[in-house]
PDB file of N, CA and C in Angstrom:
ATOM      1  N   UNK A   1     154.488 152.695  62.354  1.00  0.00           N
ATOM      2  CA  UNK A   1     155.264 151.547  62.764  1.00  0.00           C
ATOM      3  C   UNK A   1     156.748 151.809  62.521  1.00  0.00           C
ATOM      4  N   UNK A   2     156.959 152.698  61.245  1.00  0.00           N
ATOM      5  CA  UNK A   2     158.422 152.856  61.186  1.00  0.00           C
ATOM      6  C   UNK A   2     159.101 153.980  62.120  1.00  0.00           C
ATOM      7  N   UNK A   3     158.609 154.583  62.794  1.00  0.00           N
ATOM      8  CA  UNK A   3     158.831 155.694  63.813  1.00  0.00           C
ATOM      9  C   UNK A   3     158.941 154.787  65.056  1.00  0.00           C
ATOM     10  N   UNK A   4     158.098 154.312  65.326  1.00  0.00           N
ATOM     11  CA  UNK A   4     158.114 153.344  66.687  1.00  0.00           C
ATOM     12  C   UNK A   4     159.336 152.160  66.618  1.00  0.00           C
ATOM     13  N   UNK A   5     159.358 151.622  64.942  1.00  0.00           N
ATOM     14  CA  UNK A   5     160.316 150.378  65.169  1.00  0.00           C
ATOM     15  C   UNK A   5     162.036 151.589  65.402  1.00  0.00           C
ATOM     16  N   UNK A   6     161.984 152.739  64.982  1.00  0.00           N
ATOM     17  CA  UNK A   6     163.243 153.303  64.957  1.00  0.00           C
ATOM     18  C   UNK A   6     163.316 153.912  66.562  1.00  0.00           C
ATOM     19  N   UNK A   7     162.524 154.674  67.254  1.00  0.00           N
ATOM     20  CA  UNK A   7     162.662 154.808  68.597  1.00  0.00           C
ATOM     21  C   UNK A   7     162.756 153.073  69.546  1.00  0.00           C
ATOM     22  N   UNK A   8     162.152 151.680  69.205  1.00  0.00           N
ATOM     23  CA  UNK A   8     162.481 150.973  70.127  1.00  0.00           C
ATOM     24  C   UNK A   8     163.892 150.203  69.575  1.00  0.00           C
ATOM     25  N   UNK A   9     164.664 150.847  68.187  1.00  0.00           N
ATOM     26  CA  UNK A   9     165.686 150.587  67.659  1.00  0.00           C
ATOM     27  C   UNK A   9     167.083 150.930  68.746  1.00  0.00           C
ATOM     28  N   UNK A  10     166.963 152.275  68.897  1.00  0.00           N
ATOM     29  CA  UNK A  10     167.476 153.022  69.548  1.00  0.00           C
ATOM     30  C   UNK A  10     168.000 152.718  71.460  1.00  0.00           C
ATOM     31  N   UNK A  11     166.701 152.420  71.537  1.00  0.00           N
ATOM     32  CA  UNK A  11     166.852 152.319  72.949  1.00  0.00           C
ATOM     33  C   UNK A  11     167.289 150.289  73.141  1.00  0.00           C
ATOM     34  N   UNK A  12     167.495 149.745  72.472  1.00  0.00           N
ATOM     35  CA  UNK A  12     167.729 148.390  72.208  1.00  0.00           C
ATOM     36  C   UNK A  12     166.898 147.827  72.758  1.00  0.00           C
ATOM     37  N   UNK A  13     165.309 147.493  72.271  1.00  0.00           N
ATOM     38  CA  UNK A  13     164.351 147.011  72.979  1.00  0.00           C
ATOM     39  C   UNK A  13     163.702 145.991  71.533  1.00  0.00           C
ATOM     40  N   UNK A  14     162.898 145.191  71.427  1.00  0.00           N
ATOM     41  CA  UNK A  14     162.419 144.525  70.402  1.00  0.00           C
ATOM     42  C   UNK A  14     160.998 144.853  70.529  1.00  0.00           C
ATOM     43  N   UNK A  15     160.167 144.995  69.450  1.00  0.00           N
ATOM     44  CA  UNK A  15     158.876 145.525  68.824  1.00  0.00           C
ATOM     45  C   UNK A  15     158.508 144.272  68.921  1.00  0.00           C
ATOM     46  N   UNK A  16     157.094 144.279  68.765  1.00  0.00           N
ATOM     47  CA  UNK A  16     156.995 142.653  67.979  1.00  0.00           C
ATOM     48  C   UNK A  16     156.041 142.555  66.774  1.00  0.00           C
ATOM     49  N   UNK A  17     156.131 141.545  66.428  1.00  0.00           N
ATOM     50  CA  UNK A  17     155.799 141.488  64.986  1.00  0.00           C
ATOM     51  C   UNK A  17     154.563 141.273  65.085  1.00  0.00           C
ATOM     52  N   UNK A  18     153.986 142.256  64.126  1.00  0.00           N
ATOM     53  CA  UNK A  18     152.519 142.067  63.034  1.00  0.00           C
ATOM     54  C   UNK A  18     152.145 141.000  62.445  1.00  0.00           C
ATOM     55  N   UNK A  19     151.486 140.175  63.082  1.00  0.00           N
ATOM     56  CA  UNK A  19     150.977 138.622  61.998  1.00  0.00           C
ATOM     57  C   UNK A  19     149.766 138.807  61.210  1.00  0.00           C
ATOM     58  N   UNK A  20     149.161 139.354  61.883  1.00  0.00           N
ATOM     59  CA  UNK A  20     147.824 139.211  60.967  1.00  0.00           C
ATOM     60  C   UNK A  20     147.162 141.102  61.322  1.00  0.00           C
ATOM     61  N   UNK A  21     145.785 141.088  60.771  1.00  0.00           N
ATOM     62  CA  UNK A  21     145.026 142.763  60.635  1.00  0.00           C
ATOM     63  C   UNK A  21     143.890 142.381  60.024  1.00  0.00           C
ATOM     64  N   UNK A  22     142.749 142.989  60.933  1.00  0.00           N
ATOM     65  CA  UNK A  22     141.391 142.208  60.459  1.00  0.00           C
ATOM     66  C   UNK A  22     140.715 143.454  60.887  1.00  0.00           C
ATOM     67  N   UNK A  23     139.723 144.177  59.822  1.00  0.00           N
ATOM     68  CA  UNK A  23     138.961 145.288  60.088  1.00  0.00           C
ATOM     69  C   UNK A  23     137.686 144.894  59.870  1.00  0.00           C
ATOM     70  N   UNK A  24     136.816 144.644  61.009  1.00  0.00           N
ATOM     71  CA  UNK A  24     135.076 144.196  60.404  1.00  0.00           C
ATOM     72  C   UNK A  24     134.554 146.213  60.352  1.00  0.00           C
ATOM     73  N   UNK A  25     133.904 146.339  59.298  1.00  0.00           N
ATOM     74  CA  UNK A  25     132.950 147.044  58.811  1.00  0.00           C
ATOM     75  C   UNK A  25     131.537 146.600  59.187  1.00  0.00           C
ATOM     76  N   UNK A  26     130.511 147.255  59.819  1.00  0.00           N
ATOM     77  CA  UNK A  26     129.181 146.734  59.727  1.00  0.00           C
ATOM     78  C   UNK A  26     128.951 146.978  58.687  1.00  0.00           C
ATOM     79  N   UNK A  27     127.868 146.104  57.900  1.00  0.00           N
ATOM     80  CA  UNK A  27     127.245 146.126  56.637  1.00  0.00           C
ATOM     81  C   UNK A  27     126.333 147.514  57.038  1.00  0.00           C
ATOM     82  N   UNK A  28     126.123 147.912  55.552  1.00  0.00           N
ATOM     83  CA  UNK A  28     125.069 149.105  55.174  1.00  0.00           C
ATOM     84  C   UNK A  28     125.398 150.424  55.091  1.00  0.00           C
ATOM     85  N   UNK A  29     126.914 150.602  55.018  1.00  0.00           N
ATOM     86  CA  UNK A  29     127.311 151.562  54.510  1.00  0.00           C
ATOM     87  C   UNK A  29     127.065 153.345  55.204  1.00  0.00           C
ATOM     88  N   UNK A  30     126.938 153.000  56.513  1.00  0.00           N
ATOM     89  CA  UNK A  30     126.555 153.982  57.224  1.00  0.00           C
ATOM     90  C   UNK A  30     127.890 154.498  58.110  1.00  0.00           C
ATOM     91  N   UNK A  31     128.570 155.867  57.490  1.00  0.00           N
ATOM     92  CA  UNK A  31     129.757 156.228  57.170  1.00  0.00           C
ATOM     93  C   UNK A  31     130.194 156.707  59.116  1.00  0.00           C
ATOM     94  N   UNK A  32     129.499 156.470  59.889  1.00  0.00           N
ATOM     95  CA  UNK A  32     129.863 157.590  61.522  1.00  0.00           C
ATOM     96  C   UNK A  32     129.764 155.724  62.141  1.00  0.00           C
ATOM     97  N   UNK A  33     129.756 154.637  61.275  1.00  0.00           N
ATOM     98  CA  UNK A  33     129.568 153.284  61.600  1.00  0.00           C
ATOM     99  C   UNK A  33     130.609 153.112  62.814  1.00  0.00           C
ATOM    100  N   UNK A  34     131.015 152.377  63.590  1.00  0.00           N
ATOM    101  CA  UNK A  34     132.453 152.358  64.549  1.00  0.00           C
ATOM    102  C   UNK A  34     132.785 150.989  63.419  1.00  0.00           C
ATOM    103  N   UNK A  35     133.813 151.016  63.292  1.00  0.00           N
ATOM    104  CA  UNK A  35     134.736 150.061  62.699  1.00  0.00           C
ATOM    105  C   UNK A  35     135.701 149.114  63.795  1.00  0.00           C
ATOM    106  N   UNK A  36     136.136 147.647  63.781  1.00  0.00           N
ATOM    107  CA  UNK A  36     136.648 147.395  64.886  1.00  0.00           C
ATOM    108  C   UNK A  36     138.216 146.755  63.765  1.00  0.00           C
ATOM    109  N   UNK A  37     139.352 147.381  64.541  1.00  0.00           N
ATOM    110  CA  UNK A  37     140.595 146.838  64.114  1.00  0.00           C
ATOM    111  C   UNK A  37     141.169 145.569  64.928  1.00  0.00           C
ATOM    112  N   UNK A  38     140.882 144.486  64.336  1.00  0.00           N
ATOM    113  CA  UNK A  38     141.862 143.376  65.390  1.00  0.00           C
ATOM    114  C   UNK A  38     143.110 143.251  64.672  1.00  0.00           C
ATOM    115  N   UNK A  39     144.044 143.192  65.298  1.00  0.00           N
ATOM    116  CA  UNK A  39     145.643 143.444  65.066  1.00  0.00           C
ATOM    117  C   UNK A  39     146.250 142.108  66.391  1.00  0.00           C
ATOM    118  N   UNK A  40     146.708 140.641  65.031  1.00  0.00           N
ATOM    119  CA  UNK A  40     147.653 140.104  66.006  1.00  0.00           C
ATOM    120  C   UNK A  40     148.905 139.866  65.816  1.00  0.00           C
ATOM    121  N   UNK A  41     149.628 139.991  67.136  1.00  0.00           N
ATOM    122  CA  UNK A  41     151.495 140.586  67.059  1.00  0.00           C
ATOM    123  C   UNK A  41     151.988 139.350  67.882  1.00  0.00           C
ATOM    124  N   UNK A  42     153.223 139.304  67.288  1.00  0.00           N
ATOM    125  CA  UNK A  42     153.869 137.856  67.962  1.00  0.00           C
ATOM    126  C   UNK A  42     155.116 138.565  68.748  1.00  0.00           C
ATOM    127  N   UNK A  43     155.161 138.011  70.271  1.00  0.00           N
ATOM    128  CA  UNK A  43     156.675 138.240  70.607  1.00  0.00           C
ATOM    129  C   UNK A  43     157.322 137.452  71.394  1.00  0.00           C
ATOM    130  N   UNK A  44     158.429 136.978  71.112  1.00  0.00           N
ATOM    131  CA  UNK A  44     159.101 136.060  72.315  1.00  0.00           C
ATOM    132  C   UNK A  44     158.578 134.777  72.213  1.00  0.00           C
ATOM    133  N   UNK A  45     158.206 134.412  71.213  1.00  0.00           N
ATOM    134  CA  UNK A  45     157.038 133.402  70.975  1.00  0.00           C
ATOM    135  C   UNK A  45     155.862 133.330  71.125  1.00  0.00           C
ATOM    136  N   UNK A  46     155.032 134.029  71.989  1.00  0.00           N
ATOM    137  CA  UNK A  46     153.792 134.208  71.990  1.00  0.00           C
ATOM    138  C   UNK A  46     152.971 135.204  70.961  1.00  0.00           C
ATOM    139  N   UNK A  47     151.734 134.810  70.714  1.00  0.00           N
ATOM    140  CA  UNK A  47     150.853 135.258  69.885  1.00  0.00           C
ATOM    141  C   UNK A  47     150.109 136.324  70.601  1.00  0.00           C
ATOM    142  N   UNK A  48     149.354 137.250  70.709  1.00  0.00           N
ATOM    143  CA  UNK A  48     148.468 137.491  71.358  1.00  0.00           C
ATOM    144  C   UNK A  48     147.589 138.727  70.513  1.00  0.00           C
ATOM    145  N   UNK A  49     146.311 138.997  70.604  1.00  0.00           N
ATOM    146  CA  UNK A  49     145.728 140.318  69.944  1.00  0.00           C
ATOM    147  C   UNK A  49     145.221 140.855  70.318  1.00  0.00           C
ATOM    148  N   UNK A  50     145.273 142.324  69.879  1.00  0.00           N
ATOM    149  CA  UNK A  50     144.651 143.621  70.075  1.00  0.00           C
ATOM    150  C   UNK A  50     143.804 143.990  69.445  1.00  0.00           C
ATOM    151  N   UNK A  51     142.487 144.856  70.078  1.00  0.00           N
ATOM    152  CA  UNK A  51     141.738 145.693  69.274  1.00  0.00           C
ATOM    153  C   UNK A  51     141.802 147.038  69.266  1.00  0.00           C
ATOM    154  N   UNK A  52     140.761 147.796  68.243  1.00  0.00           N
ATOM    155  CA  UNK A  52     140.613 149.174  68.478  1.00  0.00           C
ATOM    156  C   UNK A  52     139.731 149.396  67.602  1.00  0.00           C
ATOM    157  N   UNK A  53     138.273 150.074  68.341  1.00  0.00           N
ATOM    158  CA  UNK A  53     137.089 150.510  67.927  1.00  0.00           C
ATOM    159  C   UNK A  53     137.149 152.473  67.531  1.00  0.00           C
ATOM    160  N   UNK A  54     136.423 152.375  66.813  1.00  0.00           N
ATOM    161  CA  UNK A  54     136.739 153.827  66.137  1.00  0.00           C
ATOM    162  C   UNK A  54     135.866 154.006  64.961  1.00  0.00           C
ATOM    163  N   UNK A  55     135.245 155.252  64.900  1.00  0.00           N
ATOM    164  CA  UNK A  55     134.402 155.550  63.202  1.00  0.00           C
ATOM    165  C   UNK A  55     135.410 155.523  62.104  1.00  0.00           C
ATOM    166  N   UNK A  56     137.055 155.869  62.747  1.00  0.00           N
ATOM    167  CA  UNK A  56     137.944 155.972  61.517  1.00  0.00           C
ATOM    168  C   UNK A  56     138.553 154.445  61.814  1.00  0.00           C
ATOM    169  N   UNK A  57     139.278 154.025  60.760  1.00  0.00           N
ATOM    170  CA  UNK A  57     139.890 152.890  60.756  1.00  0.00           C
ATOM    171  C   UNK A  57     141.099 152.797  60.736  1.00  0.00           C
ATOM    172  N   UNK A  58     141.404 154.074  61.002  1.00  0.00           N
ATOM    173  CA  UNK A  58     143.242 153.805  60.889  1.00  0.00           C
ATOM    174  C   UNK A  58     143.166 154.510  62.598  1.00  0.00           C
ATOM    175  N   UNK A  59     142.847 155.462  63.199  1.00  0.00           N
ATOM    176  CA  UNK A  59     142.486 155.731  64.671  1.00  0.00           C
ATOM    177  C   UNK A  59     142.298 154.008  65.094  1.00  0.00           C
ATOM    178  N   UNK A  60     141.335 153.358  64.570  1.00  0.00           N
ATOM    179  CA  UNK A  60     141.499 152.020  65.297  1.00  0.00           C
ATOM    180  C   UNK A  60     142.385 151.262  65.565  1.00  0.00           C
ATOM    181  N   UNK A  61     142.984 151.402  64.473  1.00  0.00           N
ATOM    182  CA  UNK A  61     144.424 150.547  64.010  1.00  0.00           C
ATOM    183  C   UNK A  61     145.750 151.513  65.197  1.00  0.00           C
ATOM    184  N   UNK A  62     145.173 152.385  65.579  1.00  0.00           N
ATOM    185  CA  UNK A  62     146.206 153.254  65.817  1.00  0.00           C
ATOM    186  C   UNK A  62     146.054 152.877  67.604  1.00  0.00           C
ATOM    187  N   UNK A  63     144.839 152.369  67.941  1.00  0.00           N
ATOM    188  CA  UNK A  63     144.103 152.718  69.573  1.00  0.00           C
ATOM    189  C   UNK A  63     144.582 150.394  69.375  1.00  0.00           C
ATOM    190  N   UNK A  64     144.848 150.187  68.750  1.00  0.00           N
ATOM    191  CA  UNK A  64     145.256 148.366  68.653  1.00  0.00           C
ATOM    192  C   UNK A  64     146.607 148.553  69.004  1.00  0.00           C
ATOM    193  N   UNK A  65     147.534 149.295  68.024  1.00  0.00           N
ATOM    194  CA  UNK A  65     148.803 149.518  68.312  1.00  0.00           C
ATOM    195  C   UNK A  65     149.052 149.340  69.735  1.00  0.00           C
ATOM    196  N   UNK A  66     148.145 150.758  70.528  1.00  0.00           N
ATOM    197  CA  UNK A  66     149.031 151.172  71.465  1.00  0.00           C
ATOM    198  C   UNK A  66     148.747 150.455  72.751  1.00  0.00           C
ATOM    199  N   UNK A  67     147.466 149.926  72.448  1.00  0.00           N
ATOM    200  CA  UNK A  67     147.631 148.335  73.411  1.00  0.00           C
ATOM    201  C   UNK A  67     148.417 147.590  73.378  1.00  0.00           C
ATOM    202  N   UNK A  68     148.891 146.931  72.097  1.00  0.00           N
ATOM    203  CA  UNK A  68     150.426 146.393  71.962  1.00  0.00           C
ATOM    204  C   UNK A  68     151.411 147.164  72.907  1.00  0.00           C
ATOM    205  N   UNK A  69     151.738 148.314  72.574  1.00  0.00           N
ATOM    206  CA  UNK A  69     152.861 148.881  73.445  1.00  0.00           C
ATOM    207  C   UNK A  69     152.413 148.901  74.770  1.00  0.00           C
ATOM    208  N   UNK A  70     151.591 148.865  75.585  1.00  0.00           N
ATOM    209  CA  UNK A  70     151.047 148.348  76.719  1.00  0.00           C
ATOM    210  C   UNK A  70     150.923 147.298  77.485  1.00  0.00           C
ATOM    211  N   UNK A  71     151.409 146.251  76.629  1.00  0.00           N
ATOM    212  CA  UNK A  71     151.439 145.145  76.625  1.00  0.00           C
ATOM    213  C   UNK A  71     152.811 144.702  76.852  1.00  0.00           C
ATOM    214  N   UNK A  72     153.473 144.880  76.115  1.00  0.00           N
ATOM    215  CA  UNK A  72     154.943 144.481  76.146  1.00  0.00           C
ATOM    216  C   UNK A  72     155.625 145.311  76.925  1.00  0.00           C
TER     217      UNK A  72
END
């Protein structure tokens, strides 16, 4: 996020903000599990959220992001 907020720094564009981050885990501890990242970002006044499914949880968080930047 700090790489991205400094490249849309640069080009004078606004990011938008991170409100909330919600990772469900399926129960039972079964490690190749897909994990789902919901990530919601506010901009311009609107709310809206992203996901991203993934066995890793920061890849999820990472595949939520870049829907955000897709978005805006």
């Amino acid at each position: 996020m700090n790489a991205l907020r400094k490249i849309y720094h640069l080009k004078k564009l606004e990011l938008a903000k991170l409100t909330d981050y919600a990772v469900r885990i399926p129960p039972g501890g079964n490690s190749d599990a897909l994990c789902e990242t919901i990530i919601t970002w506010e901009k311009d006044g609107r709310e809206f959220s992203t996901t991203g499914l993934d066995s890793d949880q920061t890849v999820a968080a990472i595949k939520a992001t870049q829907k955000m930047l897709n978005i805006i």
